[in-house]
Protein backbone atom coordinates (compact mmCIF):
# COMPACT_ATOMS: atom_id res chain seq x y z
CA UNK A 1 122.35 68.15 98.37
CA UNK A 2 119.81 71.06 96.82
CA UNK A 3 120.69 71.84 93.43
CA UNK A 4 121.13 75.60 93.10
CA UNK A 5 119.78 76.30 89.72
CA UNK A 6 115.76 76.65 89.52
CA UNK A 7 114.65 75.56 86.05
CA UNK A 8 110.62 75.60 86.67
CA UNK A 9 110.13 79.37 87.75
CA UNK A 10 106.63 80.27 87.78
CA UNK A 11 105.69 77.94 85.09
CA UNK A 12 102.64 77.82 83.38
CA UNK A 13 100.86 79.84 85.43
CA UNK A 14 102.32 82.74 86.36
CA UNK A 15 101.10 85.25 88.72
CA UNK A 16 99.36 88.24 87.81
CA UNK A 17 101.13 91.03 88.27
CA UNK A 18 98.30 93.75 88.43
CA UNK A 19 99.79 96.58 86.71
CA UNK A 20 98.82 99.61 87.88
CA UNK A 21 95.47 100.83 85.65
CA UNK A 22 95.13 97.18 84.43
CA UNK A 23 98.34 97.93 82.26
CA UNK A 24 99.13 94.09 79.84
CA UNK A 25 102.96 95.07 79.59
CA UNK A 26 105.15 97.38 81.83
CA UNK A 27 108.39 98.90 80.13
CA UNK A 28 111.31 99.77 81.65
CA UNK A 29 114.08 101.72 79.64
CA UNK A 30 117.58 101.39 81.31
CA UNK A 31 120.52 103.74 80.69
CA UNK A 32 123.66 102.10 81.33
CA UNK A 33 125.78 105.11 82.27
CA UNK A 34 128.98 103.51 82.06
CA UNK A 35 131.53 105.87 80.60
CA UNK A 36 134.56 106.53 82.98
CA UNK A 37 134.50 103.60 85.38
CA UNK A 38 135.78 101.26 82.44
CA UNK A 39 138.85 99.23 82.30
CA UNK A 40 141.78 101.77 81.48
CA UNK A 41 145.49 102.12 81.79
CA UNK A 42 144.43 105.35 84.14
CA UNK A 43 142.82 103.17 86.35
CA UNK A 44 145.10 100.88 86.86
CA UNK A 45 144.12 98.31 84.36
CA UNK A 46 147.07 96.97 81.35
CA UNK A 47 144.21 97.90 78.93
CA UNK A 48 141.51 100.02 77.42
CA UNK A 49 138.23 98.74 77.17
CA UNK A 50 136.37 98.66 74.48
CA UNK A 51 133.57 96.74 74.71
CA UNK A 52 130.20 97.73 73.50
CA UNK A 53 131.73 100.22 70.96
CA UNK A 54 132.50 100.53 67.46
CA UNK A 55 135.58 98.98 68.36
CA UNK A 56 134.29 96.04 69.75
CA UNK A 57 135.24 92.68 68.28
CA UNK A 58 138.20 94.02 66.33
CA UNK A 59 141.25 92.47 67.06
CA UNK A 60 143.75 95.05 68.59
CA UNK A 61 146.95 94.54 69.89
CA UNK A 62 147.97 97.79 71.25
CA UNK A 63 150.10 98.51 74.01
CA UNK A 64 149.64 101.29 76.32
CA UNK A 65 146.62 103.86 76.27
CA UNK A 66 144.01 103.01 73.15
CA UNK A 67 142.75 106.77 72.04
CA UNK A 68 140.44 105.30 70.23
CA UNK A 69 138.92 103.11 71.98
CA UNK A 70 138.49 106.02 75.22
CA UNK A 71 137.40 108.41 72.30
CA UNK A 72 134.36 105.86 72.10
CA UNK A 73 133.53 105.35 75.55
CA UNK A 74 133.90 109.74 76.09
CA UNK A 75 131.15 109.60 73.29
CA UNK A 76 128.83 108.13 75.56
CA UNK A 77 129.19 110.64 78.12
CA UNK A 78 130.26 113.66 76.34
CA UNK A 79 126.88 113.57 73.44
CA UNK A 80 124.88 110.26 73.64
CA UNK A 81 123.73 111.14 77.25
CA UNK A 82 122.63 114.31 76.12
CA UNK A 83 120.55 112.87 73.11
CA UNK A 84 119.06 109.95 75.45
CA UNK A 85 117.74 112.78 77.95
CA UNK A 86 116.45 114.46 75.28
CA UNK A 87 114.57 112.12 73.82
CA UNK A 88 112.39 110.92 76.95
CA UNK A 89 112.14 113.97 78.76
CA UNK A 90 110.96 115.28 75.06
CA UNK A 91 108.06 112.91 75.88
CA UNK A 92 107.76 112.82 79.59
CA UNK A 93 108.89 109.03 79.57
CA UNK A 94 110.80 107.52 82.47
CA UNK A 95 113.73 105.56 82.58
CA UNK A 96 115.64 104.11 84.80
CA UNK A 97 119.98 104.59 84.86
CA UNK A 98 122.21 101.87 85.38
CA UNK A 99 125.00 103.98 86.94
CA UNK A 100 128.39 103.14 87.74
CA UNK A 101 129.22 105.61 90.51
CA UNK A 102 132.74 106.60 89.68
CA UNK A 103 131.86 107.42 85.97
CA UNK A 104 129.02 109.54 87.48
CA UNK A 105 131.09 111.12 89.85
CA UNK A 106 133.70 112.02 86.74
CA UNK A 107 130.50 113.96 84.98
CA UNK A 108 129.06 116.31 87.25
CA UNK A 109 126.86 117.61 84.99
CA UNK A 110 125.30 114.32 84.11
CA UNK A 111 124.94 114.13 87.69
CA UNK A 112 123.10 117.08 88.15
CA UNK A 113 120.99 116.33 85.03
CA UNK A 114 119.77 112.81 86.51
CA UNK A 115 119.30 114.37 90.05
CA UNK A 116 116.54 117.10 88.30
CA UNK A 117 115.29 114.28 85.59
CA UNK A 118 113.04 112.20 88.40
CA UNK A 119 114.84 108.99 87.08
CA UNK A 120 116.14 106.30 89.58
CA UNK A 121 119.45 105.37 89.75
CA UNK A 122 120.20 101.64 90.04
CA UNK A 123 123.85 101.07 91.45
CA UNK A 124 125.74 99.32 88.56
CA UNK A 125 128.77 99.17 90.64
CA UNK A 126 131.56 100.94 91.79
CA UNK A 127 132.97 100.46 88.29
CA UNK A 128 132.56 98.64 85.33
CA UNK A 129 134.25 95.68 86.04
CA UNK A 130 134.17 92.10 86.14
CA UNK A 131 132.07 91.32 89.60
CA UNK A 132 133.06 87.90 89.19
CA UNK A 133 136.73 88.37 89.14
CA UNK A 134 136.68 89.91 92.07
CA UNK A 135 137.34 88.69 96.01
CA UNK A 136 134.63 88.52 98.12
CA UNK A 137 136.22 91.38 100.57
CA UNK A 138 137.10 93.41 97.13
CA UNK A 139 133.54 93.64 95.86
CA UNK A 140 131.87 93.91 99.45
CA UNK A 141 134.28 97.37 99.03
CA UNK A 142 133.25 97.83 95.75
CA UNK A 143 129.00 97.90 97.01
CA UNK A 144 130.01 100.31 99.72
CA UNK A 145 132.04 103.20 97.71
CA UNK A 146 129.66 102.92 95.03
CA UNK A 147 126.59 103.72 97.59
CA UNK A 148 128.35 106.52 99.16
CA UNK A 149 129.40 107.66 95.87
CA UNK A 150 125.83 108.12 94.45
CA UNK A 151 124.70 109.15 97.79
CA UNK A 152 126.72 112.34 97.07
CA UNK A 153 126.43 112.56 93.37
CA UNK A 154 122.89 112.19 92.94
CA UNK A 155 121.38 112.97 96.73
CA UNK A 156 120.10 109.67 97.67
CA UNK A 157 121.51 106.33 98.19
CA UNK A 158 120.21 103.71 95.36
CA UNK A 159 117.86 101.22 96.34
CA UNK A 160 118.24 98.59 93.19
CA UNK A 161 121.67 96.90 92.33
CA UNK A 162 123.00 95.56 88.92
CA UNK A 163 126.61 94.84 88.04
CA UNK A 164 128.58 94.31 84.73
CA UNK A 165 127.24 90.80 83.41
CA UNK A 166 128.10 88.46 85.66
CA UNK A 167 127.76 88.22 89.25
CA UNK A 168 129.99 86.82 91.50
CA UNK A 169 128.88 83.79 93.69
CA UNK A 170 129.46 86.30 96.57
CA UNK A 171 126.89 88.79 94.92
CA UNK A 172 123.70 88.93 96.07
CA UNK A 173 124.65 87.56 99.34
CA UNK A 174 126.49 90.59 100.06
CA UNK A 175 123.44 92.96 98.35
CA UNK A 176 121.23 91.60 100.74
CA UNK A 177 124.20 91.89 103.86
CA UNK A 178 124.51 95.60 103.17
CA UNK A 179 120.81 95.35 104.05
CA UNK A 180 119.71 99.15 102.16
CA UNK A 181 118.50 97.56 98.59
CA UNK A 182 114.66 96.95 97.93
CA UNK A 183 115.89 94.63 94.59
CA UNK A 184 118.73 93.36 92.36
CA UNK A 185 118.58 92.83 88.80
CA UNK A 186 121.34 90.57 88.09
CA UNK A 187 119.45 87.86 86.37
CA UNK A 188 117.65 87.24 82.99
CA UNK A 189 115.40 84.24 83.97
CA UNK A 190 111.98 85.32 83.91
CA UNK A 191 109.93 88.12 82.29
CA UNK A 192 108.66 89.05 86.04
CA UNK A 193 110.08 89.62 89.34
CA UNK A 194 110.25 87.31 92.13
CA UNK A 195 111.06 86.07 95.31
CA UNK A 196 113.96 84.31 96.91
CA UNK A 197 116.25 83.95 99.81
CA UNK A 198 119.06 84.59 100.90
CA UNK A 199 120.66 83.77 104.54
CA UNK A 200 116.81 83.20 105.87
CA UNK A 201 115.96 86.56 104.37
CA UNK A 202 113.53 87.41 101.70
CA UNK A 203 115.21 89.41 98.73
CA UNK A 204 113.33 90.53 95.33
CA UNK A 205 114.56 89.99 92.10
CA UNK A 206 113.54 92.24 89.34
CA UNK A 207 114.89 90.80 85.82
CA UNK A 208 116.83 92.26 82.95
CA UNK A 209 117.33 91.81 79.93
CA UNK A 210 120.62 91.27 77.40
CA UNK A 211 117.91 90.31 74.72
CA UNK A 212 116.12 93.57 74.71
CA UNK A 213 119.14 95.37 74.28
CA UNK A 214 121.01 97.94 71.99
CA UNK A 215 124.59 95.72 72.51
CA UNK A 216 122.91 93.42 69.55
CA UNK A 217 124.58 96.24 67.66
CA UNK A 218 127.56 94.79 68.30
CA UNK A 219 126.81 91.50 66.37
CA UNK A 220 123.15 90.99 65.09
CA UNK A 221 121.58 95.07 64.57
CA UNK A 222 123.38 96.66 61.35
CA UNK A 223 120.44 99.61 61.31
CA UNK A 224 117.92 101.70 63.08
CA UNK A 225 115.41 99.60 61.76
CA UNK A 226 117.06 96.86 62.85
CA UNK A 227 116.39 97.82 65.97
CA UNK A 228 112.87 99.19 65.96
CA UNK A 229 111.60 95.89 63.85
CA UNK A 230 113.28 93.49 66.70
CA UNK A 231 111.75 95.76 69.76
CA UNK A 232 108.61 95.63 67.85
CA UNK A 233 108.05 92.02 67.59
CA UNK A 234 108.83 92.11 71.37
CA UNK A 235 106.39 94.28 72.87
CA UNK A 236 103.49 93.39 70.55
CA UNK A 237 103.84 89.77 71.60
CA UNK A 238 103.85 90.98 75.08
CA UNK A 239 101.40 93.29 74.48
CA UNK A 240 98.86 90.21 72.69
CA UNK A 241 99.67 88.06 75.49
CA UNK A 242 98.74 90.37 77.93
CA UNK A 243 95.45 90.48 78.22
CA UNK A 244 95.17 87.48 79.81
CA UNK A 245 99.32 87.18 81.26
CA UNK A 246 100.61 90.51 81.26
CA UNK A 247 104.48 90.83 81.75
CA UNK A 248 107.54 93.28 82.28
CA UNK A 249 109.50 94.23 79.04
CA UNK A 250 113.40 95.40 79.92
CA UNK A 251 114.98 97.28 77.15
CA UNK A 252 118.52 97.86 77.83
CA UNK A 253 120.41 101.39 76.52
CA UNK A 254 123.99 102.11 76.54
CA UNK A 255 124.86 105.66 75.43
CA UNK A 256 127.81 104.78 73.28
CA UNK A 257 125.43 102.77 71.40
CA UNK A 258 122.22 103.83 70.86
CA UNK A 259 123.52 107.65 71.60
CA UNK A 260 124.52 108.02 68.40
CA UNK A 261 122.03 109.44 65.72
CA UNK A 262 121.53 106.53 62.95
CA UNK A 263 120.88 104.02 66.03
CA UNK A 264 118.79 106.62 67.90
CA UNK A 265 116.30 106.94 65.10
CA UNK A 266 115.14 103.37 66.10
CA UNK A 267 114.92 104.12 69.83
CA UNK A 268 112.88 107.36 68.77
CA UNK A 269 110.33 105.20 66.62
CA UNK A 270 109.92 102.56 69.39
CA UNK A 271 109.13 105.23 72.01
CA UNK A 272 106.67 106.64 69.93
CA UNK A 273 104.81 102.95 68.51
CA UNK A 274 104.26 102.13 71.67
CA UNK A 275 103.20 105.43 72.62
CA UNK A 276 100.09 104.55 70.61
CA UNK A 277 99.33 101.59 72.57
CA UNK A 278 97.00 101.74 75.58
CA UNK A 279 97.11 99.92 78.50
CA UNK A 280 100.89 100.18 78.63
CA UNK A 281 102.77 101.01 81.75
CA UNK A 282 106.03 102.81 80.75
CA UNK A 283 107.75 102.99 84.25
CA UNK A 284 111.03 103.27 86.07
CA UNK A 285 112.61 100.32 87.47
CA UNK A 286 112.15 101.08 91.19
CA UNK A 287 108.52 101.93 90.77
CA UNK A 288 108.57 97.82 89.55
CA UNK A 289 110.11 96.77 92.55
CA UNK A 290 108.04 98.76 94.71
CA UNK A 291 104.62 97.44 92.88
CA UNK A 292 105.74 93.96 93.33
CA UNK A 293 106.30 94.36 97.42
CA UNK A 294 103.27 95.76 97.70
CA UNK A 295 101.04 94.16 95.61
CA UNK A 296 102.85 90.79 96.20
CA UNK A 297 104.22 90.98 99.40
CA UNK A 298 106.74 87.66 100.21
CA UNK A 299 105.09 84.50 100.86
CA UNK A 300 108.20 82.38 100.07
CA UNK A 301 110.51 81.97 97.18
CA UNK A 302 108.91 83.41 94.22
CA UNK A 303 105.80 84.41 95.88
């Protein structure tokens, strides 16, 4: 019987990745655009979600609709979009947006904004929901609204999937069924893509990260600084190991979060530190993907 979990990866010696230009570190910023397609009593749920907000952590016990808790989320949406846009476009920096189609679909001026930005959208579901608590036929229905959604939101199908943490078992399997995505992102593994298979067929992972990541406000980040210091000490270890093993650096966004001013300030100095750096390959997600197929075609798992 083959045990399912790999625990070697590339090991120690990974691959090199040959960044475009010789880059030691490519960065990709992800915007979880997530606001609307939450657990809610509108939707159907017997709750209001609050995860990833202010709110999160505190023990609530109300009944019904939690105003508070959507006032939160509609922050994301309603300002902390706005101030994420502004802040890379400011700079001519890509990024790359996790979207949930229906809350996309509920902001059609978001929508527009992303389809003019240049940004990729990576599906991040139908909603923001609990992949793994769903059936194998619900979640196969959940991939395919959530492609024509975006299809006719933002103009093109997406090519890259991530769900809410947690895949299914049933996940990737049906990813790679539906047969239209170049990558997935739902692991946290490795600090480059790779290879694998599914049914037979080769399928590209392309790794994230909960590390990198502004949800660390929720427990361990208390300020901006916070923040800046901890994605500091990130990307100039990357950066010093690079010249000899370069790597990918994921740094995860969510606009409910880091949209608001006091945490932006630490998104604003990272952008610009590493703007100082050369030899840095600030990128979107799909461009990733679409280096790694090329540059290292399939050759077998993790080739």
């Amino acid at each position: 019987m083959t045990y399912p979990r790999d625990f070697v990866g590339y090991g120690a010696n990974p691959p090199d990745p040959k960044w475009p230009n010789g880059a030691r570190v490519a960065i990709n910023f992800v915007m979880n655009y997530e606001e609307g397609s939450e657990p809610s009593i509108q939707d159907g749920e017997n709750f209001t979600e609050v995860a990833l907000t202010d709110a999160h952590g505190l023990d609530q016990a109300i009944k019904g609709r939690d105003l508070a808790g959507e006032g939160l989320f509609a922050y994301g949406s309603r300002v902390g979009f706005w101030r994420l846009m502004r802040l890379f476009q400011e700079r001519g920096v890509p990024m790359t947006v996790f979207g949930c189609a229906l809350a996309i679909e509920r902001n059609r001026q978001a929508a527009q904004a992303i389809r003019d930005s240049g940004f990729d959208c990576c599906c991040h579901g139908w909603r923001w929901v609990k992949h793994f608590e769903l059936s194998e036929a619900e979640e196969r229905d959940h991939i395919k609204r959530a492609i024509a959604s975006l299809r006719e939101t933002l103009g093109e199908r997406p090519l890259g999937w991530y769900c809410r943490y947690g895949p299914s078992v049933n996940t990737r399997q049906l990813v790679v069924e539906e047969g239209g995505f170049l990558y997935d992102s739902d692991a946290y593994d490795d600090e480059l893509p790779y290879w694998t298979e599914v049914d037979g067929k080769p399928h590209l992972v392309v790794p994230y990260s909960l590390t990198n990541n502004d949800a660390k406000f929720c427990g361990s980040f208390a300020t901006s600084n916070d923040y800046f210091e901890w994605h500091k000490d990130a990307f100039d270890m990357l950066y010093r190991e690079g010249a000899t093993a370069p790597k990918m650096m994921s740094v995860g966004l969510h606009m409910r979060l880091i949209g608001h001013p006091a945490r932006a300030a630490g998104l604003e100095r990272f952008l610009d530190y590493i703007a100082g750096h050369d030899d840095v390959w600030i990128t979107r997600r799909l461009d990733i993907a679409r280096h790694w197929t090329k540059t290292h075609p399939y050759s077998g798992p993790l080739g």
